[in-house]
Each structure stands twice: as structure tokens, then as C-alpha cells.
PDB file of N, CA and C in Angstrom:
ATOM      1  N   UNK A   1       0.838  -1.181   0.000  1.00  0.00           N
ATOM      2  CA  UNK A   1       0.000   0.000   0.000  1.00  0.00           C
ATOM      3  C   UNK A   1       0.881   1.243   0.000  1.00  0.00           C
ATOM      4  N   UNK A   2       0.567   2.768  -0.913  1.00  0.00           N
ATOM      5  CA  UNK A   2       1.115   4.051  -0.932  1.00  0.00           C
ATOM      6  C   UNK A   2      -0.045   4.178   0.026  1.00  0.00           C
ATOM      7  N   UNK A   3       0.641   5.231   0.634  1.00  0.00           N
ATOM      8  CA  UNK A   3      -0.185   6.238   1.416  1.00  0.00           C
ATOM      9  C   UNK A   3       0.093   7.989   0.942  1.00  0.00           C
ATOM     10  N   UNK A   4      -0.207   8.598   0.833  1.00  0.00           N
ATOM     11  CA  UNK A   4      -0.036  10.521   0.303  1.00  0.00           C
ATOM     12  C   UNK A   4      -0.779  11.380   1.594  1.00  0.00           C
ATOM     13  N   UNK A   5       0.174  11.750   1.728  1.00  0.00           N
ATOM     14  CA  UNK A   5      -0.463  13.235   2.264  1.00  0.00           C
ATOM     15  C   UNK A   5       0.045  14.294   1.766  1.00  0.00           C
ATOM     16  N   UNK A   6      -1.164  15.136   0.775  1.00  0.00           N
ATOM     17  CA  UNK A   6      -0.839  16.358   0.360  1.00  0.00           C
ATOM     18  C   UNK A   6      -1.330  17.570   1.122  1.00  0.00           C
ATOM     19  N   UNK A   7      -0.200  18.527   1.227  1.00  0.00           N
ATOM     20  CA  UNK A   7      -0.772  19.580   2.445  1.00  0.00           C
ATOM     21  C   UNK A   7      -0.913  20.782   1.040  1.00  0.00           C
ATOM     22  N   UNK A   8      -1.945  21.028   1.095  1.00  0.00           N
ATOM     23  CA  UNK A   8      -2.256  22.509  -0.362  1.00  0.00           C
ATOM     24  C   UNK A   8      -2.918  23.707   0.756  1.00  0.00           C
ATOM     25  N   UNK A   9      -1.875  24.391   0.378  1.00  0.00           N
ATOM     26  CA  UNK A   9      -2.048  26.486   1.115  1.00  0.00           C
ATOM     27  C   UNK A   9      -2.909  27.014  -0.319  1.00  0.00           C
ATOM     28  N   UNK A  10      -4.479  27.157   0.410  1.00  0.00           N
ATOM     29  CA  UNK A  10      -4.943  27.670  -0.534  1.00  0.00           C
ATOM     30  C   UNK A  10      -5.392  29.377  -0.641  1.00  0.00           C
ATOM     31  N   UNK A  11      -5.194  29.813  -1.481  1.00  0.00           N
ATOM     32  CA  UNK A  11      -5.223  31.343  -1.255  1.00  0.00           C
ATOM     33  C   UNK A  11      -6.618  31.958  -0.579  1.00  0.00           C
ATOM     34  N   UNK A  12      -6.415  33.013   0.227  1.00  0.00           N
ATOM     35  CA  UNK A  12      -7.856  33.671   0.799  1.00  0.00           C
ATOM     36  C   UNK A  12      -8.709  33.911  -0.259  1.00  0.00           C
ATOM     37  N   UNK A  13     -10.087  33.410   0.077  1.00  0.00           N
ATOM     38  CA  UNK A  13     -11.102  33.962  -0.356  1.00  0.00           C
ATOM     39  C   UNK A  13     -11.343  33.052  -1.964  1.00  0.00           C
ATOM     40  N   UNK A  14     -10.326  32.104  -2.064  1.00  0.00           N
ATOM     41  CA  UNK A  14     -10.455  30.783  -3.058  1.00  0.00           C
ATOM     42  C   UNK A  14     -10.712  29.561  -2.596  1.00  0.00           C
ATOM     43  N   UNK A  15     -11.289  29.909  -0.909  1.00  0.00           N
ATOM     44  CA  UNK A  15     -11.613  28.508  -0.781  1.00  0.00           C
ATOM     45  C   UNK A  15     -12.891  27.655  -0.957  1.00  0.00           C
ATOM     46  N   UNK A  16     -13.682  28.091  -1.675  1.00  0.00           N
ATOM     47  CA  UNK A  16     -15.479  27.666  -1.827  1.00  0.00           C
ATOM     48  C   UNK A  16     -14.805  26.910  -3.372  1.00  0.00           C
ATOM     49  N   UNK A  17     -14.094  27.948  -3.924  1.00  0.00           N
ATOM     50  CA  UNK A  17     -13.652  26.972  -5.480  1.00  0.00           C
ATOM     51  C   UNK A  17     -13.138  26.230  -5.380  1.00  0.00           C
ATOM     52  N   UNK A  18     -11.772  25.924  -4.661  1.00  0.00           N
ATOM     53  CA  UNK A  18     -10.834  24.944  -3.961  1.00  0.00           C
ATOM     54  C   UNK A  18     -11.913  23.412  -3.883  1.00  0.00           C
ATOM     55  N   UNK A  19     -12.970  23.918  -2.941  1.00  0.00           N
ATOM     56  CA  UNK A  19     -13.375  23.181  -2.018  1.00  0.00           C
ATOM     57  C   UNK A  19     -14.489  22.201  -3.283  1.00  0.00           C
ATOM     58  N   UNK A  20     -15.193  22.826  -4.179  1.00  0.00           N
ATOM     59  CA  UNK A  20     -16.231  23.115  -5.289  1.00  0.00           C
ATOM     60  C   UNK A  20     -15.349  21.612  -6.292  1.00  0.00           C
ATOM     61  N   UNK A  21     -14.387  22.272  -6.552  1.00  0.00           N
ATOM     62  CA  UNK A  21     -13.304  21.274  -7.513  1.00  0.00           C
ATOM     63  C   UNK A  21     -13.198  19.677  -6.785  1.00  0.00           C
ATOM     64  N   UNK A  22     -12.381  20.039  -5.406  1.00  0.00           N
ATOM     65  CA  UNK A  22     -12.162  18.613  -4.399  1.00  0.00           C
ATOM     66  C   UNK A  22     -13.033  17.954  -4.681  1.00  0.00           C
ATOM     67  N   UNK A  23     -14.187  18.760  -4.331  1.00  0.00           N
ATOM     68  CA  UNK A  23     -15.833  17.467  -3.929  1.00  0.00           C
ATOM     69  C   UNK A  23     -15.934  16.382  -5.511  1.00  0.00           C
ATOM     70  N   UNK A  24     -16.011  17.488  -6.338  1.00  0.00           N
ATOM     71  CA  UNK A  24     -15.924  16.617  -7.525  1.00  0.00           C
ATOM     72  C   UNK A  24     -15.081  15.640  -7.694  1.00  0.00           C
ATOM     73  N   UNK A  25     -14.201  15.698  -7.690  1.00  0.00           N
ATOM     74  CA  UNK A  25     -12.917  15.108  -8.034  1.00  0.00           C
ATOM     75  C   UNK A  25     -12.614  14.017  -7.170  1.00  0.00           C
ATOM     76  N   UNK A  26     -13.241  13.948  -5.750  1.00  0.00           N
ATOM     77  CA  UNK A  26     -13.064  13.060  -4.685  1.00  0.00           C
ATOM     78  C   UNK A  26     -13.953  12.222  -5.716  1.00  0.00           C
ATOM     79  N   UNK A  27     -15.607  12.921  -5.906  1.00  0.00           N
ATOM     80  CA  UNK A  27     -16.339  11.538  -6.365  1.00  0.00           C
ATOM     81  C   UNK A  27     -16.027  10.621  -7.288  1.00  0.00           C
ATOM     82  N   UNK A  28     -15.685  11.930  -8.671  1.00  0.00           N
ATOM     83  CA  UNK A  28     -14.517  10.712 -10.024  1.00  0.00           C
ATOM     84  C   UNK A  28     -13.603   9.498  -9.258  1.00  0.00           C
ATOM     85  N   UNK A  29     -12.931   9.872  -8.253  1.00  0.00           N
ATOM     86  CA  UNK A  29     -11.953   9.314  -8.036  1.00  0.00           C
ATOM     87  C   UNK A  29     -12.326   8.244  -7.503  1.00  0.00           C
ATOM     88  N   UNK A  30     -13.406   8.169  -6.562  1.00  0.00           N
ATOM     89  CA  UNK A  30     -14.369   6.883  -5.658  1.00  0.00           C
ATOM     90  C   UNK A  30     -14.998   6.132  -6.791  1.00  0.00           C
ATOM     91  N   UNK A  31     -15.244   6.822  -7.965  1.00  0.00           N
ATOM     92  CA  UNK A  31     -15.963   6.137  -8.688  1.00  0.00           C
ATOM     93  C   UNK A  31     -15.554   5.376  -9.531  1.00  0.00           C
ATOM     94  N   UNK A  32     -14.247   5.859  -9.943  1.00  0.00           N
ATOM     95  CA  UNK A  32     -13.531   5.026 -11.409  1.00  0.00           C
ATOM     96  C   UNK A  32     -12.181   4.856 -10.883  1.00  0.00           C
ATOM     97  N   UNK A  33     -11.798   4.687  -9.935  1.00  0.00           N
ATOM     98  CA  UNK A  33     -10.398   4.490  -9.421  1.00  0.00           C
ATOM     99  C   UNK A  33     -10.622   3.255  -8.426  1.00  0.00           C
ATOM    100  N   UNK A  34     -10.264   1.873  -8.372  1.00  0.00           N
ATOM    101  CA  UNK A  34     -10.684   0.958  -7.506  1.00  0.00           C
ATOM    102  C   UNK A  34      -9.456   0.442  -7.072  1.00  0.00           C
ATOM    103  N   UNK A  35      -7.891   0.666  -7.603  1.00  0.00           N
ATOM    104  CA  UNK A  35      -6.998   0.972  -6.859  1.00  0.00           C
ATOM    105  C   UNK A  35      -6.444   2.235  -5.871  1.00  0.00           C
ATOM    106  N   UNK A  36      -8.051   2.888  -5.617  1.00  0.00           N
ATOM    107  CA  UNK A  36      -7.379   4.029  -4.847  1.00  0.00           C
ATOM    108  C   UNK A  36      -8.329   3.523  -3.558  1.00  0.00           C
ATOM    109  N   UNK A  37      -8.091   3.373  -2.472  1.00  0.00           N
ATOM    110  CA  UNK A  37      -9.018   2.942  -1.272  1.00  0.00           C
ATOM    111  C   UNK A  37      -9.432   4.275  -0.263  1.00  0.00           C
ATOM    112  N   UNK A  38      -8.680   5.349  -0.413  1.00  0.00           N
ATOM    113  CA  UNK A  38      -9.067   6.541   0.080  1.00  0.00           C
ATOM    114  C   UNK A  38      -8.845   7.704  -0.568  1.00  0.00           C
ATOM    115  N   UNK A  39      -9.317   8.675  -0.748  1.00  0.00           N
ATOM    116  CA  UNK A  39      -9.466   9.789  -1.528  1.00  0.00           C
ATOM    117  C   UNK A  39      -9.821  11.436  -1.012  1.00  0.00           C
ATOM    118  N   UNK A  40      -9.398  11.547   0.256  1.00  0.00           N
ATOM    119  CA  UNK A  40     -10.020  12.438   0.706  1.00  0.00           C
ATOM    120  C   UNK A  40      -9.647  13.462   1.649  1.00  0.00           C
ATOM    121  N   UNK A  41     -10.689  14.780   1.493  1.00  0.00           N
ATOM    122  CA  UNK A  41      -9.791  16.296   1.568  1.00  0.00           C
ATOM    123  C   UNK A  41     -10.276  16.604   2.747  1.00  0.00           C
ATOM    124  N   UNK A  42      -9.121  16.932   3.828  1.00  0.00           N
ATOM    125  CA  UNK A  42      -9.472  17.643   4.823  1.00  0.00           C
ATOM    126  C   UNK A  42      -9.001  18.952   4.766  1.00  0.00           C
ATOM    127  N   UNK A  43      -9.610  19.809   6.155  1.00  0.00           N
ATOM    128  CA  UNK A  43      -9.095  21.000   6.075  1.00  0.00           C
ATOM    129  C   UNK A  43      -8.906  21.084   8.061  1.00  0.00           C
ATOM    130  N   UNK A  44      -7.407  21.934   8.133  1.00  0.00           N
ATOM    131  CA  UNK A  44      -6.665  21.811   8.992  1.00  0.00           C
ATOM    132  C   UNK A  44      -7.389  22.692  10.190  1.00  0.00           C
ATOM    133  N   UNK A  45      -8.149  22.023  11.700  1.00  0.00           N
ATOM    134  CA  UNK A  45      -8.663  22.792  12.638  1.00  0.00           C
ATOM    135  C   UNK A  45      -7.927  24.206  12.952  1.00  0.00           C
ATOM    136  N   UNK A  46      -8.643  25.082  12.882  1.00  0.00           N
ATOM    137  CA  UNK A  46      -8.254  26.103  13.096  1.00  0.00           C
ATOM    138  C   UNK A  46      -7.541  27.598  12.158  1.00  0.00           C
ATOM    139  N   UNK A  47      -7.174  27.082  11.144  1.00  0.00           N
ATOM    140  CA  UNK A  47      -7.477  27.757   9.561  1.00  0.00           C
ATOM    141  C   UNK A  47      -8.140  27.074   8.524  1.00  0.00           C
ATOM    142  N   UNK A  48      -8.298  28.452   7.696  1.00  0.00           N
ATOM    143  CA  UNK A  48      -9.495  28.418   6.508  1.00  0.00           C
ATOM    144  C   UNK A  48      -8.305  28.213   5.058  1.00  0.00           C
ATOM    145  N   UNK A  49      -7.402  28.088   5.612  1.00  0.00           N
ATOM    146  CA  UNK A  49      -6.473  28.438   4.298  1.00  0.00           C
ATOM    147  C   UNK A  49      -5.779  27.208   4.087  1.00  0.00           C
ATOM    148  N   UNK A  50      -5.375  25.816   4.926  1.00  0.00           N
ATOM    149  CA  UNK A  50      -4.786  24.623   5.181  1.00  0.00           C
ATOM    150  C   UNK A  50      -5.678  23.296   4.942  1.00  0.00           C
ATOM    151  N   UNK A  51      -5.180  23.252   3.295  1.00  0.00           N
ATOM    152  CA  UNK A  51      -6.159  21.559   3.412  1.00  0.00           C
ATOM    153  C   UNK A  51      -5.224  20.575   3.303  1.00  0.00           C
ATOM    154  N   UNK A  52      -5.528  19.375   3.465  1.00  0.00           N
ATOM    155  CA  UNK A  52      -4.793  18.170   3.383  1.00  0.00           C
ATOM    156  C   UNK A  52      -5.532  16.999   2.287  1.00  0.00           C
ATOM    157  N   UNK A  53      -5.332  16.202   1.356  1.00  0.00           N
ATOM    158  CA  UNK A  53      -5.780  15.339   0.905  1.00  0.00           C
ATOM    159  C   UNK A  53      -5.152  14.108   1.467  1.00  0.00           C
ATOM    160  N   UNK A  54      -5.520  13.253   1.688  1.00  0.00           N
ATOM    161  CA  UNK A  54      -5.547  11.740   2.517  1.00  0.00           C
ATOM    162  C   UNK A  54      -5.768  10.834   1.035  1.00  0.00           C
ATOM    163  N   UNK A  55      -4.405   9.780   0.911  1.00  0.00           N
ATOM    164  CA  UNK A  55      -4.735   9.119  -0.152  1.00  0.00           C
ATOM    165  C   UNK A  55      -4.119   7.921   0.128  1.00  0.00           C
ATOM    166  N   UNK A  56      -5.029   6.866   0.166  1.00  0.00           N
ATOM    167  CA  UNK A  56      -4.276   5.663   0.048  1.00  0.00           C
ATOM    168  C   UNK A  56      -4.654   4.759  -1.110  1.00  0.00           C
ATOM    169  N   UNK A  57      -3.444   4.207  -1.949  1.00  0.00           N
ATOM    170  CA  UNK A  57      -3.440   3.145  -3.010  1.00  0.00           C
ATOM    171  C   UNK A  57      -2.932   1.965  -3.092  1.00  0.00           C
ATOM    172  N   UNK A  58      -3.606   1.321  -3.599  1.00  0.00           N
ATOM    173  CA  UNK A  58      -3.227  -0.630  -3.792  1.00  0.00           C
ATOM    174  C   UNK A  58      -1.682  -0.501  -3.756  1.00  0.00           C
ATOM    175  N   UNK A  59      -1.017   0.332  -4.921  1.00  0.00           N
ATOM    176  CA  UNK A  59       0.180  -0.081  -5.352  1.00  0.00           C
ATOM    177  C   UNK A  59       0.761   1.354  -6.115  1.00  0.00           C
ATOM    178  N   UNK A  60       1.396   0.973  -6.631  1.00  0.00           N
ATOM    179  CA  UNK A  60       2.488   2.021  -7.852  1.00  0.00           C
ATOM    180  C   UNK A  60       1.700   2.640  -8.385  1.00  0.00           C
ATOM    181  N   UNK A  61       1.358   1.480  -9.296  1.00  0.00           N
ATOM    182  CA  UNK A  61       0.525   1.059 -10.760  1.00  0.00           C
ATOM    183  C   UNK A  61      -1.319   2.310 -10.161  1.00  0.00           C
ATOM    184  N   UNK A  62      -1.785   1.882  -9.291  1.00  0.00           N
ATOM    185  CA  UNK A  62      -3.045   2.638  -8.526  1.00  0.00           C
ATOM    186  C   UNK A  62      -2.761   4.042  -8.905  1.00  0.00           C
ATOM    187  N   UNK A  63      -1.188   4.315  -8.249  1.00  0.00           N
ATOM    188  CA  UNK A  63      -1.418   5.516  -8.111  1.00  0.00           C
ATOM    189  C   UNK A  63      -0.670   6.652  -9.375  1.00  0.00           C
ATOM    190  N   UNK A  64      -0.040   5.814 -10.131  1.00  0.00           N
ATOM    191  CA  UNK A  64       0.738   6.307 -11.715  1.00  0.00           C
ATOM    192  C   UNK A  64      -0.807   6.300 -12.425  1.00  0.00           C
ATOM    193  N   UNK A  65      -1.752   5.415 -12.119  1.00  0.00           N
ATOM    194  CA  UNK A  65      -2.750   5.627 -13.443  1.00  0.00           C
ATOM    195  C   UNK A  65      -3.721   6.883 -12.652  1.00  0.00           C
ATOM    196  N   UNK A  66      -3.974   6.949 -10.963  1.00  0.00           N
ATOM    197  CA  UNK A  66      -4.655   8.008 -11.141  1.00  0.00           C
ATOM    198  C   UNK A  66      -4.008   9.745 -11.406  1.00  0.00           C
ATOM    199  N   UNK A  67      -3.027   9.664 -11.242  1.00  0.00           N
ATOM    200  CA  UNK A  67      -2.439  10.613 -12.148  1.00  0.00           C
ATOM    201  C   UNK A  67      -2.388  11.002 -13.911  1.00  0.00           C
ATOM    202  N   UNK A  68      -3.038  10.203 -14.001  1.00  0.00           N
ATOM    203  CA  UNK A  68      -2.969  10.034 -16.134  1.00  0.00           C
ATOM    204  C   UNK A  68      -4.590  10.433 -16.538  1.00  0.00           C
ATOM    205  N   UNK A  69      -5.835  10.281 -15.511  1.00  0.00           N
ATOM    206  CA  UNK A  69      -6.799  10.135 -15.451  1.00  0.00           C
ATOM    207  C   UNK A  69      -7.259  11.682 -16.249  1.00  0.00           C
ATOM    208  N   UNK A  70      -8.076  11.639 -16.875  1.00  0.00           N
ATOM    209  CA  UNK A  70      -8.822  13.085 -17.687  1.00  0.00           C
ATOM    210  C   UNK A  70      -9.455  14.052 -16.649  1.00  0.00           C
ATOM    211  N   UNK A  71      -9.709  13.886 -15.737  1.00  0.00           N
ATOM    212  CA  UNK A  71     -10.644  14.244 -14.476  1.00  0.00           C
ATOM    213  C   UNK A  71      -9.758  15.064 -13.729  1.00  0.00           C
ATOM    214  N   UNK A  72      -8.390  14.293 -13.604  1.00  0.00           N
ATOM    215  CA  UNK A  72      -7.539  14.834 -12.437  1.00  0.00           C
ATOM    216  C   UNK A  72      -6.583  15.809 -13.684  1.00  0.00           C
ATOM    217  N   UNK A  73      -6.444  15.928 -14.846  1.00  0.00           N
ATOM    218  CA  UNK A  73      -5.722  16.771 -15.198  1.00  0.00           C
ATOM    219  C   UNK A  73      -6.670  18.041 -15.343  1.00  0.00           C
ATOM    220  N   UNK A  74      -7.639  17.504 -15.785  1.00  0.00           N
ATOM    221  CA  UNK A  74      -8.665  18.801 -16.056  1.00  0.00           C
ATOM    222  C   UNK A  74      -8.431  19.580 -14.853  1.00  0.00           C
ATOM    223  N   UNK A  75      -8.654  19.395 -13.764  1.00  0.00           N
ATOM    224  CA  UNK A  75      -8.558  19.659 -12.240  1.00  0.00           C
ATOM    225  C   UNK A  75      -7.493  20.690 -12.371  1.00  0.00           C
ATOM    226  N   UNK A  76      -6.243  20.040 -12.546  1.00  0.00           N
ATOM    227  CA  UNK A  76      -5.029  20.973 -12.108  1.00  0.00           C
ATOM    228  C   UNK A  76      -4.936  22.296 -12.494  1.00  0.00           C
ATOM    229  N   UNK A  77      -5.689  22.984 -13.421  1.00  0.00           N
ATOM    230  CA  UNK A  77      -5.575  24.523 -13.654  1.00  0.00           C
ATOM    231  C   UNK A  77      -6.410  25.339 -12.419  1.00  0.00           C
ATOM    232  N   UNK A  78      -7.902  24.888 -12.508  1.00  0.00           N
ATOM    233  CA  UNK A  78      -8.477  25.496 -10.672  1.00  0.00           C
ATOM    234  C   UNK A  78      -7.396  24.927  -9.810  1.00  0.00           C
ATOM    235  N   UNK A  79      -6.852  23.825  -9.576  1.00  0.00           N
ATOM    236  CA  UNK A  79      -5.705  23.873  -8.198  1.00  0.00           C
ATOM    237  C   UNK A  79      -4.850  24.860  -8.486  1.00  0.00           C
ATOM    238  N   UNK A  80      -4.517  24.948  -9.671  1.00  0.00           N
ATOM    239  CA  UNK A  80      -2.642  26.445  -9.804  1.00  0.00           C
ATOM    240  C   UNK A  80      -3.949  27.497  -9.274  1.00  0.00           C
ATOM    241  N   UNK A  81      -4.824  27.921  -9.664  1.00  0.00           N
ATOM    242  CA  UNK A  81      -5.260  29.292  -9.269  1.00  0.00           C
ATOM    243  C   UNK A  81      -5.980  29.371  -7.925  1.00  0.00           C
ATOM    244  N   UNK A  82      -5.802  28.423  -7.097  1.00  0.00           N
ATOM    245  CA  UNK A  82      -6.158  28.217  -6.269  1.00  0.00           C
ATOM    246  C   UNK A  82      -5.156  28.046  -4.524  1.00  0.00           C
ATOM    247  N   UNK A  83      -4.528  27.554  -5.328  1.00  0.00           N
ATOM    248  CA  UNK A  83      -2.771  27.504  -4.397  1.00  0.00           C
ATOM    249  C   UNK A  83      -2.416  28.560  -4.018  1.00  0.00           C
ATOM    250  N   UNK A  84      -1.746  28.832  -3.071  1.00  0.00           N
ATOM    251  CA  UNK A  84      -1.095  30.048  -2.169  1.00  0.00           C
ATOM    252  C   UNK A  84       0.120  29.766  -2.479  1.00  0.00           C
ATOM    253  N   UNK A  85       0.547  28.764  -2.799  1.00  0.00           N
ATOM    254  CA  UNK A  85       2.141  28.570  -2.617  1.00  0.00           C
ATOM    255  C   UNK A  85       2.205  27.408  -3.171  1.00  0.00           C
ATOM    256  N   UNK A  86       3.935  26.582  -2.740  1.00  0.00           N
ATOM    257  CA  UNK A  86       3.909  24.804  -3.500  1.00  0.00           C
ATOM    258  C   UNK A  86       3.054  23.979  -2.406  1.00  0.00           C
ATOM    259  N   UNK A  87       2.328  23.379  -2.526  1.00  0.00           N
ATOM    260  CA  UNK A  87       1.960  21.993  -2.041  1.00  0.00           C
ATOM    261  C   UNK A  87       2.769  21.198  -1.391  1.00  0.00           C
ATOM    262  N   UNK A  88       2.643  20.522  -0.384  1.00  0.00           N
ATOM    263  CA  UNK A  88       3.623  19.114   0.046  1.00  0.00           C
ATOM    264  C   UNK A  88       3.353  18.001  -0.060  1.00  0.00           C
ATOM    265  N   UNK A  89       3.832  17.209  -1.068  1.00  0.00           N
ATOM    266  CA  UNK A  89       3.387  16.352  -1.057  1.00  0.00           C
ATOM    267  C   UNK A  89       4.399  14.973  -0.498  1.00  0.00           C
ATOM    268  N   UNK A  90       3.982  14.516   0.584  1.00  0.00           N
ATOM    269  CA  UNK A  90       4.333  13.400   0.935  1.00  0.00           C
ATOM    270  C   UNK A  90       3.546  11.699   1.336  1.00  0.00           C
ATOM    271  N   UNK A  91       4.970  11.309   0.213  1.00  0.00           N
ATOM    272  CA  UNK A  91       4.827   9.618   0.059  1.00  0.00           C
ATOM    273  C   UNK A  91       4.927   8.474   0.836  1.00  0.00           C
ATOM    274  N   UNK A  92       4.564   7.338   1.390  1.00  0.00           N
ATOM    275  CA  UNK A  92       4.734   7.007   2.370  1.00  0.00           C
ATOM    276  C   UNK A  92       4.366   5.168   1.847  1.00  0.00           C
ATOM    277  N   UNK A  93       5.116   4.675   2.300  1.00  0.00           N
ATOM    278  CA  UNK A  93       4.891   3.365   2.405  1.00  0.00           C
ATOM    279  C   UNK A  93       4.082   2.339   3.496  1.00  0.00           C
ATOM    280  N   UNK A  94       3.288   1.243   3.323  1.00  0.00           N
ATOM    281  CA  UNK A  94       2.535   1.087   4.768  1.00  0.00           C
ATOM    282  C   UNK A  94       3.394   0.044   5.308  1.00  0.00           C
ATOM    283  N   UNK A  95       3.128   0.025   6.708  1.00  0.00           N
ATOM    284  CA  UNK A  95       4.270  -0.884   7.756  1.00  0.00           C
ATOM    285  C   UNK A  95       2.996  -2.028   7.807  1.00  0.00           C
ATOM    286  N   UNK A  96       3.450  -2.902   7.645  1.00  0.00           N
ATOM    287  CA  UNK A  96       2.787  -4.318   7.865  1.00  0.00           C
ATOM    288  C   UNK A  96       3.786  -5.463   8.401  1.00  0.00           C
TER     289      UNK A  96
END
């Protein structure tokens, strides 16, 4: 299993679009992604500006194809105008 945690600084007063895009994009992803087992966006107690996406995948392969997906590229132009800054994205392997 990958595990992701992406931390995205989203700019003031872009977060209803931010948020507008996620929802969608969580559902594509629940829906046509069955190597992805979690998909999903939090936002950090106590600011309006700190979200996190939570992602866990079968394998490599899970998570190279949901990157190739039409859904998630379409996506990435509302995320650039939406971002405050770079993203963090960290990869993680599961301990079993």
C-alpha cells in the first residue's frame, strides 16, 4: 500500500472553489479508481487556508494511473489558481 499526504495552502477567499473542484474530483476518483481505497480532503482545525488530501493506493501502478486520469488533469488549472504557494506532497509506504 502508498499512502499521500498532500498539504495545499490555498489562497484567501479561493476557498469555496478549492473546495467546489475537491468534492468533484473526490467523487470521479471513488468512482472510477478501484486501486485508490481513500481519496479524501481535509481541512486543517483552526485555519481556513490549510487543506490536506488523505490518499491511500493498492500499489504504484493505482497511483501512476490516477495521475494520467482526464478528471484529475482537467482539475489541475483550478488547483494552480487556487494555491497560495507549493503543495507538500508526501509519500509514504505502509508498515505491515
Amino acid at each position: 500500500m502508498i499512502g499521500i499526504i498532500a498539504q495545499l495552502p490555498i489562497k484567501e477567499g479561493k476557498q469555496a472553489d478549492f473546495e467546489a473542484m475537491a468534492k468533484d474530483l473526490m467523487e470521479k476518483v471513488r468512482a472510477n479508481e478501484p486501486g485508490c481505497l481513500m481519496y479524501t480532503l481535509y481541512k486543517q482545525q483552526g485555519s481556513e487556508t490549510e487543506y490536506y488530501f488523505m490518499e491511500q493506493y493498492t500499489d504504484a501502478d493505482a497511483l501512476a494511473a490516477h495521475g494520467k486520469t482526464d478528471y484529475f488533469r482537467a482539475a489541475q488549472p483550478v488547483f494552480g489558481e487556487c494555491l497560495a504557494g507549493r503543495p507538500t506532497i508526501t509519500r509514504m509506504d505502509e508498515v505491515s
